[in-house]
N, C-alpha and C. Protein backbone atom coordinates (compact mmCIF):
# COMPACT_ATOMS: atom_id res chain seq x y z
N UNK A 1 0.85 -1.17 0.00
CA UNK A 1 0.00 0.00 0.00
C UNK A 1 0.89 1.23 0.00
N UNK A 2 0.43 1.54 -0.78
CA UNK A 2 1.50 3.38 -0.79
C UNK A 2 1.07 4.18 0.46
N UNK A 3 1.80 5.14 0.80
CA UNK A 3 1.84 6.08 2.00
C UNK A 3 1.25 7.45 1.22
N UNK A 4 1.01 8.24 1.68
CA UNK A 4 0.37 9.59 1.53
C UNK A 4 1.49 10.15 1.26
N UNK A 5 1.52 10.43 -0.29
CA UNK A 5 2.47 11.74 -0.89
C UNK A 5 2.54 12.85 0.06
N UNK A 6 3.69 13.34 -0.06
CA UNK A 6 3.81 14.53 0.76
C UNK A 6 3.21 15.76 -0.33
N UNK A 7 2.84 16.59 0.19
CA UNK A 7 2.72 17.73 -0.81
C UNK A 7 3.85 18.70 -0.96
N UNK A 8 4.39 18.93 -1.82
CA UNK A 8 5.33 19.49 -2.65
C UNK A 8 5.04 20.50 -3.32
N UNK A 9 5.19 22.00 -2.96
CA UNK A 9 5.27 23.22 -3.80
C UNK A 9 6.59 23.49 -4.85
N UNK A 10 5.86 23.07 -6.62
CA UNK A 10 6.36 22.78 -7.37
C UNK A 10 7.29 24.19 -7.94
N UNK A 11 8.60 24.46 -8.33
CA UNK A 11 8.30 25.61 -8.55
C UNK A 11 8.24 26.33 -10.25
N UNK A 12 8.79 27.28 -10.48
CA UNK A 12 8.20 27.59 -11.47
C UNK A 12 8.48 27.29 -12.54
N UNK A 13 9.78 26.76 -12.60
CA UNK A 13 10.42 25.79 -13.85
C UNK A 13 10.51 24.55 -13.46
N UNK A 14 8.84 24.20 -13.04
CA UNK A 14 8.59 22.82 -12.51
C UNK A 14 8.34 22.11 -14.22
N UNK A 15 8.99 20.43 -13.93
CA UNK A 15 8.94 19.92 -15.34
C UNK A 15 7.75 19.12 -14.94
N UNK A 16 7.20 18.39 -16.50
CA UNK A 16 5.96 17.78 -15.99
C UNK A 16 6.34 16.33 -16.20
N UNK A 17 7.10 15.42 -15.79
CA UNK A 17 7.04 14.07 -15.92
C UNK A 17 5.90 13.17 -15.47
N UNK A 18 5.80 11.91 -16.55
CA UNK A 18 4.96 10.49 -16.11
C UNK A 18 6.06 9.77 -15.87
N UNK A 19 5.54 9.19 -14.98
CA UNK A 19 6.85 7.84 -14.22
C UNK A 19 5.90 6.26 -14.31
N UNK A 20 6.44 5.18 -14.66
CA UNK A 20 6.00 4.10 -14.91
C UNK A 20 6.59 3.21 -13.38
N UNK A 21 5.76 3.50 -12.43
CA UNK A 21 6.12 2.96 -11.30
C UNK A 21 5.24 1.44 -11.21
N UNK A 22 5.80 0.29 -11.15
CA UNK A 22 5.32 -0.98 -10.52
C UNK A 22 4.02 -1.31 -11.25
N UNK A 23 3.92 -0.70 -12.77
CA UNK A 23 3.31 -1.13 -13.45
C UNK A 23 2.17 -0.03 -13.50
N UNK A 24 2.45 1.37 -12.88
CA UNK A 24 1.19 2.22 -12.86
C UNK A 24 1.86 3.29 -13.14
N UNK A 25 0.96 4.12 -14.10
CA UNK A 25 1.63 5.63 -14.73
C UNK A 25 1.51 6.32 -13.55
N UNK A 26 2.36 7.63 -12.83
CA UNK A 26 2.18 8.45 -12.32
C UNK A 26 2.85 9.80 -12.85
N UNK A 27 1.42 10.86 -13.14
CA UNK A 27 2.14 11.99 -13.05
C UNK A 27 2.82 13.04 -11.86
N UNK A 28 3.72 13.40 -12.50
CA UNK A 28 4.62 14.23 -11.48
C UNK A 28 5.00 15.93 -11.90
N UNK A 29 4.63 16.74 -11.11
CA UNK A 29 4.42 18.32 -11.87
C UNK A 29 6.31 18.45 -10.83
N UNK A 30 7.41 18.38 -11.15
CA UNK A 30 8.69 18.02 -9.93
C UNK A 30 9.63 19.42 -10.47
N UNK A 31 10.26 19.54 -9.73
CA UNK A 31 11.58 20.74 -9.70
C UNK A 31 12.53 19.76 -10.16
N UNK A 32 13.16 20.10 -11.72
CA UNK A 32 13.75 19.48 -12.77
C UNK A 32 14.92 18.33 -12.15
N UNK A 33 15.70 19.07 -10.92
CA UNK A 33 16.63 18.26 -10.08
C UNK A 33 16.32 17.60 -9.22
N UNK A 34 15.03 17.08 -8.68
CA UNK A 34 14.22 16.27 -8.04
C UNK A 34 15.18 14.86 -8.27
N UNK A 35 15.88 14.29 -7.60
CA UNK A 35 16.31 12.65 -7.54
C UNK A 35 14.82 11.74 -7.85
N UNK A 36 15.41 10.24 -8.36
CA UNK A 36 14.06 9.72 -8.38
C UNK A 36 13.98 9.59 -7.06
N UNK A 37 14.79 8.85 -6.12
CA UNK A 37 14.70 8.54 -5.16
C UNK A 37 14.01 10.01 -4.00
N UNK A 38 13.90 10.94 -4.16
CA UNK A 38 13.03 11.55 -3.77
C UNK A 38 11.71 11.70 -4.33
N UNK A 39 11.53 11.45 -5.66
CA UNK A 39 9.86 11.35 -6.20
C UNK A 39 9.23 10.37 -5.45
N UNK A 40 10.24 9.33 -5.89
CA UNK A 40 9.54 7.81 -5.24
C UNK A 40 9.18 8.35 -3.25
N UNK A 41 9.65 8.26 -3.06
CA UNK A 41 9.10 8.99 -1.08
C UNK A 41 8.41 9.76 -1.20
N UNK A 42 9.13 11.16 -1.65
CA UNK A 42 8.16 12.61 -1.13
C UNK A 42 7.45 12.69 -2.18
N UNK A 43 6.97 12.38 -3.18
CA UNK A 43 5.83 12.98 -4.03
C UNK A 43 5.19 11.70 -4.48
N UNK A 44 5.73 10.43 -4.11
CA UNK A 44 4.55 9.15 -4.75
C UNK A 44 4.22 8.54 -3.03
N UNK A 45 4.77 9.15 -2.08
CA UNK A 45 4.54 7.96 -1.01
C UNK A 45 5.23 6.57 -1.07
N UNK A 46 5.66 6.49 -1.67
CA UNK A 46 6.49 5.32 -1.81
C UNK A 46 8.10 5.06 -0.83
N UNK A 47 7.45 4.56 0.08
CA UNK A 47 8.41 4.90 1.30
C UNK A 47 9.82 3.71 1.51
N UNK A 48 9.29 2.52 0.68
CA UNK A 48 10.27 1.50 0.95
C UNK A 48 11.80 1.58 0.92
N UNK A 49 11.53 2.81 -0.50
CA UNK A 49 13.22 2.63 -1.15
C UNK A 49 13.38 3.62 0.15
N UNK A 50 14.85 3.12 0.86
CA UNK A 50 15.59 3.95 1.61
C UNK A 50 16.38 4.88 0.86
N UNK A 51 16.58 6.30 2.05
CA UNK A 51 17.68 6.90 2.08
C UNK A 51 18.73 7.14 2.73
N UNK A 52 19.99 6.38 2.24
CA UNK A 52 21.12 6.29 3.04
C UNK A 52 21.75 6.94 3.10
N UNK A 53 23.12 6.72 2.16
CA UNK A 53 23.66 8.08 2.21
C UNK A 53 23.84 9.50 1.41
N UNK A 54 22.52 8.92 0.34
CA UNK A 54 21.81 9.92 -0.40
C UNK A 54 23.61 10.60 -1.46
N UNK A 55 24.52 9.65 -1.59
CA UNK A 55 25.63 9.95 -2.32
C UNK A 55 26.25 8.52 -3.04
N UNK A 56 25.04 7.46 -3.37
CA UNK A 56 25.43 6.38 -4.15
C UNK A 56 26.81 5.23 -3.69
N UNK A 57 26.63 5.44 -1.86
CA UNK A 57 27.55 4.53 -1.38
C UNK A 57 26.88 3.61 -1.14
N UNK A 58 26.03 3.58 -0.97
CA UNK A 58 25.15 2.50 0.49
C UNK A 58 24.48 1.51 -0.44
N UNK A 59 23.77 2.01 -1.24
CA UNK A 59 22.92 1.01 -1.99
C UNK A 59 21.69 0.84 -1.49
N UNK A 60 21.12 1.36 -0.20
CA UNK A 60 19.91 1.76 0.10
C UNK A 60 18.74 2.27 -0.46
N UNK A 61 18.96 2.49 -1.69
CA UNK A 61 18.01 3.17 -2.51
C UNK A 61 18.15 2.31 -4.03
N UNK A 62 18.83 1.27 -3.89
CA UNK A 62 18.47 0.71 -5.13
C UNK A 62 17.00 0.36 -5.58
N UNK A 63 16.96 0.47 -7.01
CA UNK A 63 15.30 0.44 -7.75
C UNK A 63 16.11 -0.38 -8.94
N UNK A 64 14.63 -0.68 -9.82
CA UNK A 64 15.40 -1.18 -10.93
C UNK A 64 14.68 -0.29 -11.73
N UNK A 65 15.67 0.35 -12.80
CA UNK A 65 14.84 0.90 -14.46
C UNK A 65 14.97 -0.04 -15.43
N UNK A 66 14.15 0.48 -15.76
CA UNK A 66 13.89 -1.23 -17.07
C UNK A 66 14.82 -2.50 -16.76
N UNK A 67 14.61 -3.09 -15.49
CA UNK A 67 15.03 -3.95 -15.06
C UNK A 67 16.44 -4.32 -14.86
N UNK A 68 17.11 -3.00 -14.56
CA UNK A 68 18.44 -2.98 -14.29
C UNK A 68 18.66 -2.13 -13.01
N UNK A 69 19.34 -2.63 -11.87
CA UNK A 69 19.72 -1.76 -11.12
C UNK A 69 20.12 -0.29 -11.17
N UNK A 70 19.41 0.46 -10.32
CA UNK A 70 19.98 1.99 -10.25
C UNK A 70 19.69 2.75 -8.92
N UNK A 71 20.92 3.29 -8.69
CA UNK A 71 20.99 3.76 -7.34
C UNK A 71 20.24 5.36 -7.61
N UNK A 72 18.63 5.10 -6.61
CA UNK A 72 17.83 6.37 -7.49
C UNK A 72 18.32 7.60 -6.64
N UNK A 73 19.52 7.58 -5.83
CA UNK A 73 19.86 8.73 -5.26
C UNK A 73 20.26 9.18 -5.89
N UNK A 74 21.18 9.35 -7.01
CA UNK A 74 22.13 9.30 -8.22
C UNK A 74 21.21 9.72 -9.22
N UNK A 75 20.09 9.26 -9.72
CA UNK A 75 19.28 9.41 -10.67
C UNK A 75 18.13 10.47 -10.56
N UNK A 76 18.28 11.48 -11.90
CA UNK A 76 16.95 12.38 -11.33
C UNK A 76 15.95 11.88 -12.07
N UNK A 77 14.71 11.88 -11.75
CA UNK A 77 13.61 11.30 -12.19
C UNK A 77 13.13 12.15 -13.30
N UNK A 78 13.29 13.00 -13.65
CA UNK A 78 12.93 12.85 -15.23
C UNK A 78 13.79 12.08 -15.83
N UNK A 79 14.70 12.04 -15.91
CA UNK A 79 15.71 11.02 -16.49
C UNK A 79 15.27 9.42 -16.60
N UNK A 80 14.19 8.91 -15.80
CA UNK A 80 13.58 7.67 -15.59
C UNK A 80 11.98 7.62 -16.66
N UNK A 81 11.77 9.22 -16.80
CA UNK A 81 10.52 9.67 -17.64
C UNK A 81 10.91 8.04 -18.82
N UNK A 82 9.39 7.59 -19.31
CA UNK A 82 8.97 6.74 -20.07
C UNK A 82 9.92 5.51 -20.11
N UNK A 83 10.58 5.15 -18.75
CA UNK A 83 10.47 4.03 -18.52
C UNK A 83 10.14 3.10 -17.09
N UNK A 84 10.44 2.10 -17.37
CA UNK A 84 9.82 0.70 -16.33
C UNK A 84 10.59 0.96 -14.91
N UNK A 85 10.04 1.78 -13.87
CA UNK A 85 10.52 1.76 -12.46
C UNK A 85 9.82 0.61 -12.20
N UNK A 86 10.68 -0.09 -11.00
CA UNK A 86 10.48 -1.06 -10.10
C UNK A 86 11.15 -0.86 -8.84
N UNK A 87 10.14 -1.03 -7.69
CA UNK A 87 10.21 -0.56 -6.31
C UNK A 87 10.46 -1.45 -6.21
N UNK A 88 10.85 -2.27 -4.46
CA UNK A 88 10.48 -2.66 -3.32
C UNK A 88 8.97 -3.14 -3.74
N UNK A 89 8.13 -1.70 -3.30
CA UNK A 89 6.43 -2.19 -3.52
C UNK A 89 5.93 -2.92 -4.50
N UNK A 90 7.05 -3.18 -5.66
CA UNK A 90 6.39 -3.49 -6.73
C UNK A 90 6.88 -5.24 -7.15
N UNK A 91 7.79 -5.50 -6.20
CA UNK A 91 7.90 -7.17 -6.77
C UNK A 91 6.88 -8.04 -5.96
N UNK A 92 6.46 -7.93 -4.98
CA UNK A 92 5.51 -9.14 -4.58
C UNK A 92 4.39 -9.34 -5.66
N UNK A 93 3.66 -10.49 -5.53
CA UNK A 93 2.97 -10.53 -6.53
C UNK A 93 1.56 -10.72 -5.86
N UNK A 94 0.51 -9.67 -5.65
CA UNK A 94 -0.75 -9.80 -4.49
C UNK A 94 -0.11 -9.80 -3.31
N UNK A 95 -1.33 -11.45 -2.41
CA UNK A 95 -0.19 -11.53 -1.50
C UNK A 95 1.41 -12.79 -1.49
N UNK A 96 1.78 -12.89 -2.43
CA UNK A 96 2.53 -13.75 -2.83
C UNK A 96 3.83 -13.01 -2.84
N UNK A 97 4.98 -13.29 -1.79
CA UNK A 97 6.14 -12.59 -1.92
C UNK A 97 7.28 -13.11 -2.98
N UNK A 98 7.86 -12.37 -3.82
CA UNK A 98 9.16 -12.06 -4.36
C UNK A 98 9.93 -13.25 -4.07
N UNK A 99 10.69 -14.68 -4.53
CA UNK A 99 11.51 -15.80 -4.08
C UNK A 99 12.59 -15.27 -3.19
N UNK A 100 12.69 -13.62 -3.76
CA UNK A 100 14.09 -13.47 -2.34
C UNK A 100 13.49 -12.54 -2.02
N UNK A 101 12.40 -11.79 -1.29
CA UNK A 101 11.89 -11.89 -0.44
C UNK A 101 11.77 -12.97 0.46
N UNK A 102 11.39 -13.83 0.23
CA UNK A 102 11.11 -14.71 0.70
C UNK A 102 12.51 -15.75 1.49
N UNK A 103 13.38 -15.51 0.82
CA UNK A 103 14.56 -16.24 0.86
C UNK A 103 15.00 -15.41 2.40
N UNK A 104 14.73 -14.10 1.98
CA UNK A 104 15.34 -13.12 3.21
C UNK A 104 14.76 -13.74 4.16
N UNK A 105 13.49 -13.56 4.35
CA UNK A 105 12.78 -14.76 5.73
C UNK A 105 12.88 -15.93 6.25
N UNK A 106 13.27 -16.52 5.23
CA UNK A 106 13.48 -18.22 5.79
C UNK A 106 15.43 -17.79 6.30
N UNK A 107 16.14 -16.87 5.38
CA UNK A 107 17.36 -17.34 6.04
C UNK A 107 17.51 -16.00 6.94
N UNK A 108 16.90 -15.75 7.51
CA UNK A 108 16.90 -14.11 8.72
C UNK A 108 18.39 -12.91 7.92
N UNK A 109 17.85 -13.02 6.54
CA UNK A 109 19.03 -12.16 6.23
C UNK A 109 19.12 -11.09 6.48
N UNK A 110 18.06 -10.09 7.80
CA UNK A 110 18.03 -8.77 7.62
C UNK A 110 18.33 -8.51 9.66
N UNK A 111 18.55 -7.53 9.82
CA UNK A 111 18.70 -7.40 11.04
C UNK A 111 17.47 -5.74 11.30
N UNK A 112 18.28 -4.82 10.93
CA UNK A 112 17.95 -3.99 11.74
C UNK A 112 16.80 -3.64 10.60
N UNK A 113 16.80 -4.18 9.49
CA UNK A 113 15.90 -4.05 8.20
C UNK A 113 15.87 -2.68 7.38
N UNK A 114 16.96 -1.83 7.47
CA UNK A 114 17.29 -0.42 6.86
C UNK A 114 17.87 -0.80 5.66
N UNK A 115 18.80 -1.68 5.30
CA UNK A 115 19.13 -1.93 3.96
C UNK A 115 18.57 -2.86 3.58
N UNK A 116 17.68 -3.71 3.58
CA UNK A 116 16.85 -5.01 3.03
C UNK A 116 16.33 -4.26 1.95
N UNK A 117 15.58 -3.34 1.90
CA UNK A 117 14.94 -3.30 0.64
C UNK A 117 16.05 -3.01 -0.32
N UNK A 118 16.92 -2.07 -0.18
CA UNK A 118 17.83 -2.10 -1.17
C UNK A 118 18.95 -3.53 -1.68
N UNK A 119 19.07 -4.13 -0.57
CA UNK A 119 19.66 -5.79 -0.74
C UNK A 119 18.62 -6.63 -1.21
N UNK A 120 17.31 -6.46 -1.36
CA UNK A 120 16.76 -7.47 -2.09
C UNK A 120 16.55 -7.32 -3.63
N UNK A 121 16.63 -5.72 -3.92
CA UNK A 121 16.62 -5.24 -4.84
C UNK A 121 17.74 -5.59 -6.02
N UNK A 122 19.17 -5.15 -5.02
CA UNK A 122 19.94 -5.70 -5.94
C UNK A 122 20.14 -7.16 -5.80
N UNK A 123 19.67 -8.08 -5.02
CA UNK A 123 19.78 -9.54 -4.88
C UNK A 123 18.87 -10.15 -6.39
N UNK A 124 17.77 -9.25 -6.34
CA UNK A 124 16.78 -10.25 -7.95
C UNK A 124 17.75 -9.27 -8.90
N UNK A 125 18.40 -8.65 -9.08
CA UNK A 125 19.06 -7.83 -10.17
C UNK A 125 20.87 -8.87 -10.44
N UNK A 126 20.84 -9.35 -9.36
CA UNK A 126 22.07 -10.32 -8.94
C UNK A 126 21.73 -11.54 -9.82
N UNK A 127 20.65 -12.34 -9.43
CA UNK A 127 19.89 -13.54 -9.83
C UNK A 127 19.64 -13.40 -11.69
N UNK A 128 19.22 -12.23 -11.78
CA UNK A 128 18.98 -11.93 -13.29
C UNK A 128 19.81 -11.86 -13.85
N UNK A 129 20.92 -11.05 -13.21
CA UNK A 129 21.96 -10.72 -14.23
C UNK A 129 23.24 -12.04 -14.71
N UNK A 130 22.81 -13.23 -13.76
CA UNK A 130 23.89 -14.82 -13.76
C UNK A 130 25.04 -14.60 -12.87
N UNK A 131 24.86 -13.54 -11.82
CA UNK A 131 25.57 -13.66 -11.19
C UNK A 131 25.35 -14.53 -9.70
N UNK A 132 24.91 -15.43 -9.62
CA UNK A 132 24.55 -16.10 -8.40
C UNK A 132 25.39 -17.18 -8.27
N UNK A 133 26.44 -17.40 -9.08
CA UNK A 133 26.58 -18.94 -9.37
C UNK A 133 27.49 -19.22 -8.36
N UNK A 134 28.64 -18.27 -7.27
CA UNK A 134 28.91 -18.65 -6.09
C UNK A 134 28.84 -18.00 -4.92
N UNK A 135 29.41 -18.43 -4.32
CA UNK A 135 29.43 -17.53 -2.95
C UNK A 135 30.09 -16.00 -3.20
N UNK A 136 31.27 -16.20 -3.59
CA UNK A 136 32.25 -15.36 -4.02
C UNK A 136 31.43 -14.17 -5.10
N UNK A 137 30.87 -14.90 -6.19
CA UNK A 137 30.42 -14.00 -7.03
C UNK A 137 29.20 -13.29 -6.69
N UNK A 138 28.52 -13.90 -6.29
CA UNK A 138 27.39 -12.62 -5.22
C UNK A 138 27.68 -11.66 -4.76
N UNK A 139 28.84 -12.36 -3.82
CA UNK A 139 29.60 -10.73 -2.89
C UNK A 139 29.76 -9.74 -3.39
N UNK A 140 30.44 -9.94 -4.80
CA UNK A 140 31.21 -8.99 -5.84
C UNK A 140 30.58 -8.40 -6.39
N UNK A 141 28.76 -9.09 -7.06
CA UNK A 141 27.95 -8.70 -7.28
C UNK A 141 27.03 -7.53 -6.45
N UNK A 142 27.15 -7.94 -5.29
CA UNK A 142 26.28 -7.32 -4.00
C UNK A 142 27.30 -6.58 -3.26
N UNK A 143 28.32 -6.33 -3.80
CA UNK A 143 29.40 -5.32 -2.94
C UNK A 143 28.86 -3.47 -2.70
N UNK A 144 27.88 -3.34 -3.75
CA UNK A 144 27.71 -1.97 -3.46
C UNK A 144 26.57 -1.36 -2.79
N UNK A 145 26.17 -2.88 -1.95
CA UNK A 145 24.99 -2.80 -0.76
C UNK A 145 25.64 -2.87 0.36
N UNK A 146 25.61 -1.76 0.96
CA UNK A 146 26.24 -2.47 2.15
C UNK A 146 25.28 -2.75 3.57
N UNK A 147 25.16 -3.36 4.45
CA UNK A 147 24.80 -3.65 5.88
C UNK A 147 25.13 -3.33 7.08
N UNK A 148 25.06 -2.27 7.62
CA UNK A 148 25.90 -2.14 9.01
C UNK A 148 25.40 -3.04 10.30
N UNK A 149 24.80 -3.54 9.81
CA UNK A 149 24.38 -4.91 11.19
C UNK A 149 25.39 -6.09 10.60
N UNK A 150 25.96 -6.56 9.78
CA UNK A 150 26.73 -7.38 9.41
C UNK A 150 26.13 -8.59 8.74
N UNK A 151 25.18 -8.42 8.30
CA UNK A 151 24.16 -10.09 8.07
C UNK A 151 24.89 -10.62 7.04
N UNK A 152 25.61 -10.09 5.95
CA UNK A 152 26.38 -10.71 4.81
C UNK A 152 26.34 -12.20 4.52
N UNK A 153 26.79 -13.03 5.67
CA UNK A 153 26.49 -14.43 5.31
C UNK A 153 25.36 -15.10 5.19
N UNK A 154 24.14 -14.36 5.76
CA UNK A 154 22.34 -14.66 5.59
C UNK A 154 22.36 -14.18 4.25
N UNK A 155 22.80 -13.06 3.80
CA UNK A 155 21.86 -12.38 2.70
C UNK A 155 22.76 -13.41 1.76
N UNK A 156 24.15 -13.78 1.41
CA UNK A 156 24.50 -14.44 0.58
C UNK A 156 23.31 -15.73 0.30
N UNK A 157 23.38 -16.20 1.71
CA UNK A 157 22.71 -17.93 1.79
C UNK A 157 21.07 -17.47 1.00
N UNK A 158 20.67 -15.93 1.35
CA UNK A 158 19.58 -16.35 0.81
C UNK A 158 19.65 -15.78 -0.97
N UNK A 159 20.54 -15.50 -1.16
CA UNK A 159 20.40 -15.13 -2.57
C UNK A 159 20.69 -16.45 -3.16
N UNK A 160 21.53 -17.43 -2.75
CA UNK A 160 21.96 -18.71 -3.49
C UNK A 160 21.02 -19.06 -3.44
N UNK A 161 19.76 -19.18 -2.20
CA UNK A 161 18.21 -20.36 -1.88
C UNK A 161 17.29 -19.93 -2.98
N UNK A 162 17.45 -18.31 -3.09
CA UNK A 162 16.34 -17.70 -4.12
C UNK A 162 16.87 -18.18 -5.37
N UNK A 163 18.20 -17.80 -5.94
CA UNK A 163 18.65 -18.60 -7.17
C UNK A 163 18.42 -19.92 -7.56
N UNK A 164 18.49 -21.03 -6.41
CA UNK A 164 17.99 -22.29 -7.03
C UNK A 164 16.63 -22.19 -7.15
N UNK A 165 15.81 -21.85 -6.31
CA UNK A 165 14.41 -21.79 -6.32
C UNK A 165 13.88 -21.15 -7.31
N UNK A 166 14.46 -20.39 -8.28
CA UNK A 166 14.05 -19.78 -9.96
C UNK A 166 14.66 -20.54 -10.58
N UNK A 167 15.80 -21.14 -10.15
CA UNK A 167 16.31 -22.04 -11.16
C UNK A 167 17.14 -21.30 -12.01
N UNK A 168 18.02 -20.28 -11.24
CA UNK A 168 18.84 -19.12 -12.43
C UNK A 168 20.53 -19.89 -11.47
């Protein structure tokens, strides 16, 4: 369920973008340098994607555009104009969770749960891209998420459980 947009006084060389969020158009009236990762929170309610260190270290704010990872702190959202965002909110399927979602639960890969959404994010972007195939190559893959609770060896175990379980 989305959260209540904040209201936002647009200003006068406000641009008018549509954003293709989780399979639903949204228009956006935004101040041209608007990050996505601020559309997605303050003007869609879309609260999942974190903000970490809002300077493309953390990986807290990973999304996918047209099904590729992107750190939307980094990214301004017109720049995302007419294509495929994917949240957090947007991989479960009803009530049917995401395989690594799911993976995160069975192997307790999250602790304090501040970077999970961005580690699961890039975990199905991991799985897609053929990088699952070891221990080692996940890491390398998943190096630009980081965790300050330390879970690293859960989130690995569950990206390998979600990988066999798609069968990638």
């Amino acid at each position: 369920m989305d959260a209540e947009p904040t209201t936002i006084e647009a200003p006068e060389d406000a641009a008018e973008a549509t954003l293709r969020v989780n399979g639903r158009s949204r228009q956006l009236r935004i101040d041209p340098r608007v990050t996505l990762l601020d559309a997605l929170r303050d003007h869609l309610g879309l609260t999942g994607t974190k903000k970490g260190c809002d300077r493309g270290e953390c990986g807290a704010c990973t999304v996918h555009v047209d099904g590729r990872r992107v750190l939307s702190c980094l990214t301004l959202a017109v720049m995302a104009e007419g294509r495929e965002i994917t949240t957090i909110e947007g991989l479960a399927e009803s009530d049917r969770l995401h395989p690594v979602q799911a993976a995160f639960i069975e192997h307790d890969a999250f602790q304090c749960g501040f970077c999970t959404p961005g580690q699961i994010m890039s975990a199905v972007a991991c799985i897609r891209e053929g990088h699952a195939g070891s221990n080692d190559e996940i890491r390398e893959s998943m190096s630009g998420n980081l965790c300050r609770c330390a879970a690293y060896p859960q989130i690995v175990a569950a990206v390998r459980a979600a990988a066999a379980a798609t069968g990638s």
